[in-house]
Every structure is written in C-alpha cells, then in structure tokens.
N, C-alpha and C. Protein backbone atom coordinates (compact mmCIF):
# COMPACT_ATOMS: atom_id res chain seq x y z
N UNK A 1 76.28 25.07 76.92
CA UNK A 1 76.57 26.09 75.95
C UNK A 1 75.81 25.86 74.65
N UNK A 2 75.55 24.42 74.21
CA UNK A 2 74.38 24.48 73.28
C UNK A 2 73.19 24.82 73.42
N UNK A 3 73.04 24.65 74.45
CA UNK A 3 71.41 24.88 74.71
C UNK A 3 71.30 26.40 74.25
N UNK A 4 72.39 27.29 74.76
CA UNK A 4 72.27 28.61 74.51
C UNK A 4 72.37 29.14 72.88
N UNK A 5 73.32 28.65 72.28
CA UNK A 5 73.48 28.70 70.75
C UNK A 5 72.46 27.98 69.91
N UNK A 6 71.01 27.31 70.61
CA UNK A 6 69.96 27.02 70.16
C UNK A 6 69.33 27.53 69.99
N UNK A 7 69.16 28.27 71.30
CA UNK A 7 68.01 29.58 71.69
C UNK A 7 68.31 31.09 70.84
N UNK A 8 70.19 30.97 70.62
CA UNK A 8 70.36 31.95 69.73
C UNK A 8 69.99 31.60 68.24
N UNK A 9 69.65 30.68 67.50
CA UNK A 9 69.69 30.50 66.42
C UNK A 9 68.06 30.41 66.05
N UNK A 10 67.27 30.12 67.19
CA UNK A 10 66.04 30.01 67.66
C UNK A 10 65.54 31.83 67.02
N UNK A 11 66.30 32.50 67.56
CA UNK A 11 65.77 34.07 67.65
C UNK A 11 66.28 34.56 66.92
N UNK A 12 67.15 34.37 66.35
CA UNK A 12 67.28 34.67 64.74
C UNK A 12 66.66 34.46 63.64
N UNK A 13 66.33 32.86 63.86
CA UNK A 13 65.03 32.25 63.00
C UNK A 13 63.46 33.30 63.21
N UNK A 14 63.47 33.41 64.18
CA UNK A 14 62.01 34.22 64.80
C UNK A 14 61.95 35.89 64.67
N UNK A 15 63.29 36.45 64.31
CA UNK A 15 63.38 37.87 64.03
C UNK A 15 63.28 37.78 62.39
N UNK A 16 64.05 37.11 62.19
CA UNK A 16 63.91 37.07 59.85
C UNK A 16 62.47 36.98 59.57
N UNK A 17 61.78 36.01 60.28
CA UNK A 17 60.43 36.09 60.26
C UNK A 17 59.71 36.94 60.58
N UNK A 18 59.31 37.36 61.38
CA UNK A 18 58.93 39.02 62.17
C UNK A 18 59.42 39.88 60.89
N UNK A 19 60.60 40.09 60.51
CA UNK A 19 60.91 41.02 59.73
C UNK A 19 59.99 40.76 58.39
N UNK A 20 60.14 39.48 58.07
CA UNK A 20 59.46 39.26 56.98
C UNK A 20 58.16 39.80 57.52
N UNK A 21 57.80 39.11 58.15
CA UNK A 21 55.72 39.56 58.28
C UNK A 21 55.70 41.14 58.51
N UNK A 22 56.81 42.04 59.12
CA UNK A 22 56.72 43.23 58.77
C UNK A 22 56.89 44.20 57.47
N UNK A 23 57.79 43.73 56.73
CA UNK A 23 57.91 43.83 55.18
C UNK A 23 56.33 43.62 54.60
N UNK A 24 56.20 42.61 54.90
CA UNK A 24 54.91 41.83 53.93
C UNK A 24 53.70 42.69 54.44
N UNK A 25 53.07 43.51 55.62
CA UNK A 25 52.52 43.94 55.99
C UNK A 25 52.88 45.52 55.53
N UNK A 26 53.79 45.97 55.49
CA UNK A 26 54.08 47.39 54.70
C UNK A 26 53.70 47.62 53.21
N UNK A 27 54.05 45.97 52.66
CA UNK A 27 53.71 45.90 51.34
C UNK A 27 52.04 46.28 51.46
N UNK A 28 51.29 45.62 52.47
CA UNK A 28 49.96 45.23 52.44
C UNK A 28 49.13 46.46 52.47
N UNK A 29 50.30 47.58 53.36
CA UNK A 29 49.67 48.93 53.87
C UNK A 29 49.44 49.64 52.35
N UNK A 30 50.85 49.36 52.04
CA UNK A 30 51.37 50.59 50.90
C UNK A 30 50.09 50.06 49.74
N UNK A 31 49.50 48.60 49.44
CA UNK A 31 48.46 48.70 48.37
C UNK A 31 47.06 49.01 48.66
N UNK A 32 46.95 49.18 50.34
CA UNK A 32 45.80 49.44 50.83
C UNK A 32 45.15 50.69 50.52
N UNK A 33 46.64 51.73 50.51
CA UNK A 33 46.65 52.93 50.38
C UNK A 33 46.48 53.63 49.00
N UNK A 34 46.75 52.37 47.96
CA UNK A 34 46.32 53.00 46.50
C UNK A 34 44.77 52.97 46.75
N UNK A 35 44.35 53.81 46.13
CA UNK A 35 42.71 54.00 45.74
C UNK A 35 41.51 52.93 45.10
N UNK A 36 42.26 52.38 43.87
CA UNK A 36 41.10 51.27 42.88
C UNK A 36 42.23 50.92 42.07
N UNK A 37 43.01 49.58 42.66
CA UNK A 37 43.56 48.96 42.02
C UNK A 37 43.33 47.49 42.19
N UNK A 38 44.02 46.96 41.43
CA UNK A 38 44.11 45.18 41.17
C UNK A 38 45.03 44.68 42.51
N UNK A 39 46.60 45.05 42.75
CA UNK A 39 46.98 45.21 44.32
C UNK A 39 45.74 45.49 45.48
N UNK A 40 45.32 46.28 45.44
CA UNK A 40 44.30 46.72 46.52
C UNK A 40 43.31 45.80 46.84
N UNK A 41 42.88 45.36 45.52
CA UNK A 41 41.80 44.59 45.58
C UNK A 41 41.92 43.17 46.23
N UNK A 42 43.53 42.58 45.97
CA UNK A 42 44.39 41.75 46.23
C UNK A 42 44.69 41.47 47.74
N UNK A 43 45.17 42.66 48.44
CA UNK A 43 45.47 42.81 49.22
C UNK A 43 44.18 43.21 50.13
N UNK A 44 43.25 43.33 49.27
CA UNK A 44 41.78 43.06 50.49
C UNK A 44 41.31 41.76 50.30
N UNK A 45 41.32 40.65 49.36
CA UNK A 45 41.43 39.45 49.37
C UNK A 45 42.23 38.49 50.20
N UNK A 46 43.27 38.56 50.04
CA UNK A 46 44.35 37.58 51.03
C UNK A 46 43.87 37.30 52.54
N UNK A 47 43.33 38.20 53.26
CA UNK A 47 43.27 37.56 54.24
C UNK A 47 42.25 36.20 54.56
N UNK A 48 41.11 36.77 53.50
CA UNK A 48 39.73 35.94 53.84
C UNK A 48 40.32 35.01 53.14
N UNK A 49 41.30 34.61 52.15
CA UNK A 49 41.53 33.89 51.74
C UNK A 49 42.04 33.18 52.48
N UNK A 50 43.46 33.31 53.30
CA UNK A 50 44.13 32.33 54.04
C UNK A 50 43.51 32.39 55.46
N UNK A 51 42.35 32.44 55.78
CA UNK A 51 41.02 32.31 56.77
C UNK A 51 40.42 30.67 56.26
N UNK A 52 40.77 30.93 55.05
CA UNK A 52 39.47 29.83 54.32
C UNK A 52 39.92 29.02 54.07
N UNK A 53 41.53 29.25 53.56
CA UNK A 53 42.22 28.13 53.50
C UNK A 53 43.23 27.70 54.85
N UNK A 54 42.91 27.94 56.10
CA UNK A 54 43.50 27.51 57.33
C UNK A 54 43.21 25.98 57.54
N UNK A 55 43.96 25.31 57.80
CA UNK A 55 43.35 23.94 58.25
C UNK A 55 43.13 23.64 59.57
N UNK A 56 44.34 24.15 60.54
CA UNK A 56 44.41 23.66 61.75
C UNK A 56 45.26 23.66 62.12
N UNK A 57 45.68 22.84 63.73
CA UNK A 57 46.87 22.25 64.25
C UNK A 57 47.31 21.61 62.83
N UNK A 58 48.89 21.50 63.38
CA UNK A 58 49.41 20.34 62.40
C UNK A 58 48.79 19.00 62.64
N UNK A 59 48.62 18.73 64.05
CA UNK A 59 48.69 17.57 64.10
C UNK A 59 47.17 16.81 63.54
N UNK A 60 46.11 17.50 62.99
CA UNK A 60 45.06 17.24 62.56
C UNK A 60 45.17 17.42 61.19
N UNK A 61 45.90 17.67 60.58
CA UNK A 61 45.89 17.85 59.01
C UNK A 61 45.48 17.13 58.04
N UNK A 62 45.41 15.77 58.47
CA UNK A 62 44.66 14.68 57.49
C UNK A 62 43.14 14.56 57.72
N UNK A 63 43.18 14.44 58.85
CA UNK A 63 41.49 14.49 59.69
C UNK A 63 40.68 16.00 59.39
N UNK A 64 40.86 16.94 59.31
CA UNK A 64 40.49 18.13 59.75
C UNK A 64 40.43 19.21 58.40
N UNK A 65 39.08 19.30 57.05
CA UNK A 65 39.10 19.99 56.57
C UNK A 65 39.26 21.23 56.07
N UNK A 66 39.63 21.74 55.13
CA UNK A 66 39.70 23.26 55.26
C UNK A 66 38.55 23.77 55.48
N UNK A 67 38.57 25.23 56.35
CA UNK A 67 37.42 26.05 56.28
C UNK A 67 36.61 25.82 55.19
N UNK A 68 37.19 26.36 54.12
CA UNK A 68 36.92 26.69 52.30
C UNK A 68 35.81 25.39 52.53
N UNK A 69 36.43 24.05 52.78
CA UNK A 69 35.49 23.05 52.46
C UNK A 69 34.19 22.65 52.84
N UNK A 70 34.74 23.63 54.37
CA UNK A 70 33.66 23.33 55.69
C UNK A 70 32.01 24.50 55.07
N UNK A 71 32.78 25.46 54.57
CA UNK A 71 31.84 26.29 54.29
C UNK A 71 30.71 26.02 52.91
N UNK A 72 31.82 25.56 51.63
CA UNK A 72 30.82 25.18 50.73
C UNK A 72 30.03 23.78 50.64
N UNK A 73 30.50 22.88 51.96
CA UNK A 73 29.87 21.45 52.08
C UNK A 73 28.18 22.26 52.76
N UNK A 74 28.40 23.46 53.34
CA UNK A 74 27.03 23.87 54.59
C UNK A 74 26.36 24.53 52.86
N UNK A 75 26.97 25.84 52.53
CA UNK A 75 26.22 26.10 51.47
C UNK A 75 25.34 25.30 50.59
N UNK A 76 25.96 24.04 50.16
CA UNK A 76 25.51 23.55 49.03
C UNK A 76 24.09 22.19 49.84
N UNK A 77 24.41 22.43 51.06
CA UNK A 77 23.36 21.63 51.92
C UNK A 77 22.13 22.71 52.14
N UNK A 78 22.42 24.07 52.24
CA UNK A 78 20.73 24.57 52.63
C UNK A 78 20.97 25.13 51.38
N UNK A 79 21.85 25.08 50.04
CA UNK A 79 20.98 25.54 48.68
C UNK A 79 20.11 24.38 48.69
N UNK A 80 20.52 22.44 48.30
CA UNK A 80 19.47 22.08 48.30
C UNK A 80 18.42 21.76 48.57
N UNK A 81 18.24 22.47 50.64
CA UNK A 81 17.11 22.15 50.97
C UNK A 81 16.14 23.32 50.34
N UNK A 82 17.11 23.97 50.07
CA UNK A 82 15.76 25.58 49.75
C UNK A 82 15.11 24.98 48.37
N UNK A 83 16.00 24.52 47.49
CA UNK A 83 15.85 24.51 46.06
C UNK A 83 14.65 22.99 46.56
N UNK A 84 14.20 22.08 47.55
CA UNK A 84 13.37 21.45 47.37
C UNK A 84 12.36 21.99 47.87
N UNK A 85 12.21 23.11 48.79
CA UNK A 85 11.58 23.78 49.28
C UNK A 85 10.29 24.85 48.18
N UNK A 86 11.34 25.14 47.48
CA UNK A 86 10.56 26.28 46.65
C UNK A 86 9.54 25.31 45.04
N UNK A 87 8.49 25.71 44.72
CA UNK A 87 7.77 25.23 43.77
C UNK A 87 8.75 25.56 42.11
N UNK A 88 8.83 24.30 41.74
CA UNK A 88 9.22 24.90 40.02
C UNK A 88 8.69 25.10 39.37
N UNK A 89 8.90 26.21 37.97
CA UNK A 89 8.28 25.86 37.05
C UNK A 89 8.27 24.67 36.20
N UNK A 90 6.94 24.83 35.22
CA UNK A 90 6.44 23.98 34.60
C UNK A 90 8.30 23.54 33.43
N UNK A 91 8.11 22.78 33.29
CA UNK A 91 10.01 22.47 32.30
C UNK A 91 8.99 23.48 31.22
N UNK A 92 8.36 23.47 30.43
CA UNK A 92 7.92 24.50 29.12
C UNK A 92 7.97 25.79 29.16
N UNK A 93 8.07 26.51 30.43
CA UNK A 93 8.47 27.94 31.25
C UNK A 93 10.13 27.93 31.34
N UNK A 94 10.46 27.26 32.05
CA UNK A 94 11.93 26.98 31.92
C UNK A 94 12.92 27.02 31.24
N UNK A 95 12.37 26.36 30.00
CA UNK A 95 13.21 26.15 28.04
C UNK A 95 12.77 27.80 27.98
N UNK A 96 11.86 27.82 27.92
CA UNK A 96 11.04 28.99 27.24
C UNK A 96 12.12 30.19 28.13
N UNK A 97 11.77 30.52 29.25
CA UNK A 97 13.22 31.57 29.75
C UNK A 97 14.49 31.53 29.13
N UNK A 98 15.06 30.07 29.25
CA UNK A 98 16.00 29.56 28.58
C UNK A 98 16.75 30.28 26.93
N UNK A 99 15.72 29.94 26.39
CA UNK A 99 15.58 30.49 24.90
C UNK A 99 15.33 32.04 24.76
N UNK A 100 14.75 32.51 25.42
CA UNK A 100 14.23 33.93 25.52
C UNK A 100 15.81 34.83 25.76
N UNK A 101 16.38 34.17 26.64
CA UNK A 101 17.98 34.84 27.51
C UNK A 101 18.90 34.59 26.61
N UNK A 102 19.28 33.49 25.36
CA UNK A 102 19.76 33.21 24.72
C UNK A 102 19.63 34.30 23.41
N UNK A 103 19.02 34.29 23.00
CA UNK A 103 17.88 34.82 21.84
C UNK A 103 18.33 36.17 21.83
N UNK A 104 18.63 37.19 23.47
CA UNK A 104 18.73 38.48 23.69
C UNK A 104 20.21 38.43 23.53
N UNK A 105 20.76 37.65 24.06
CA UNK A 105 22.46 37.39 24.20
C UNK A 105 22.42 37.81 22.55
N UNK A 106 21.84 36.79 21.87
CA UNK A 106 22.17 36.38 20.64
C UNK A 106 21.89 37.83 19.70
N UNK A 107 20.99 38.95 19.91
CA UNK A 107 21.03 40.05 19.02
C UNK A 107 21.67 40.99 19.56
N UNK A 108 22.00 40.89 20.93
CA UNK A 108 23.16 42.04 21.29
C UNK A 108 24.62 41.60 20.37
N UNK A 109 24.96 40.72 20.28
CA UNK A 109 25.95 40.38 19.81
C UNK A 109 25.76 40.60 18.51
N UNK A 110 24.91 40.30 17.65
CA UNK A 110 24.84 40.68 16.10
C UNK A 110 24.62 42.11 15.77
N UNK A 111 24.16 43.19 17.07
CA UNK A 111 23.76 44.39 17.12
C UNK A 111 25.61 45.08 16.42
N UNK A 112 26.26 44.61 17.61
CA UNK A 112 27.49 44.85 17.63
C UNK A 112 28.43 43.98 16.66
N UNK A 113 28.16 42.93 16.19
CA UNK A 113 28.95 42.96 14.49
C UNK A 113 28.59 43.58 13.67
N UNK A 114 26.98 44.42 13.42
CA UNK A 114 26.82 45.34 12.36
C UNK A 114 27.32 46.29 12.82
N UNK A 115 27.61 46.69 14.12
CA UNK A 115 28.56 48.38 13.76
C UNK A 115 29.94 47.52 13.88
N UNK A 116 30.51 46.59 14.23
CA UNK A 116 31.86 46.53 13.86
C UNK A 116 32.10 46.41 11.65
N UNK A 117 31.07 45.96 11.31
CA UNK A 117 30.87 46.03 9.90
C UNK A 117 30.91 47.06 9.50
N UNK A 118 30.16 48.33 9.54
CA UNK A 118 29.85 49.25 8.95
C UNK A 118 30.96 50.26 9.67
N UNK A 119 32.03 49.87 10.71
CA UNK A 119 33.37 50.92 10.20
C UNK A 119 34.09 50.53 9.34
C-alpha cells in the first residue's frame, strides 16, 4: 500500500509541475504576442539562455562545463588565431585611429552642451 501512496504523491509532484510549465509557457505565449516590448524581448531570450546555461546529467556536474563556457572557450580560440593571422597596423596608425574616435566622441558631446547652454 506504500508503494501505491508513492506513486500517488509521485503524480501529484509531476502534475504541479506540468501545471507550472503550462502557466509559465502561457505567460511565454501571452509576451510573445505583445509586438516590441522588453517582456517579448525577454521571453525571446530565455530559451537560448537556459540552452547555454544547461550543464548536463546530474551526475557530471563537476566534470562537465556549461555550454556558455564551451562556446566562449571555442570563440576566443579562433578570435586569436584570426587576430595572428591578419597583418597589424603600424602602433602610430593605431594611437592615431585611437585619438581621431576620441576627438569625434569628444565634439559631439561639447556640440550638445552648447545647445544644452543656450536653452
């Protein structure tokens, strides 16, 4: 008779859940269905998110990286083969961009304290 009042408590546990992931999935519909929002945008995020952050079996959880990790350990391996790959500039081209991008930053911003001045 326990075994049975296991299996019942078993499927109770497994319906609250279900219910939940159906709730949570109505929620998911109902922001899908707004047009250009922060929800929407949200709710088109989450999945790739908990994709990326999946680890595994339990039983590998110490051994067995997250996706997330697996992916930016590969990225950051063929950025630096490309980045040895490709010719640099001279460092005096470099500063010089450097300063040039700064410089533009730097009069857009003073463009826009003289009209915040002159209201």
């Amino acid at each position: 008779m326990s075994a049975l009042t296991t299996q019942l408590e078993q499927l109770k546990i497994q319906q609250e859940e279900l219910e939940k992931r159906i709730q949570e999935e109505a929620e998911t519909k109902k922001k899908l269905n707004n047009e250009a929002s922060i929800e929407r945008l949200e709710a088109l995020v989450e999945p790739i998110t908990e994709n990326l952050n999946y680890i595994g079996p339990r039983d590998n959880i110490d051994r067995q990286p997250r996706l997330r990790n697996q992916y930016i350990k590969k990225h950051e391996i063929a950025l630096s083969q490309y980045n040895n790959r490709i010719p640099r500039k001279k460092a005096d081209l470099e500063q010089e961009e450097i300063y040039i991008t700064l410089i533009g930053i730097l009069k857009k911003q003073d463009e826009r304290i003289k009209i915040l001045e002159s209201k």
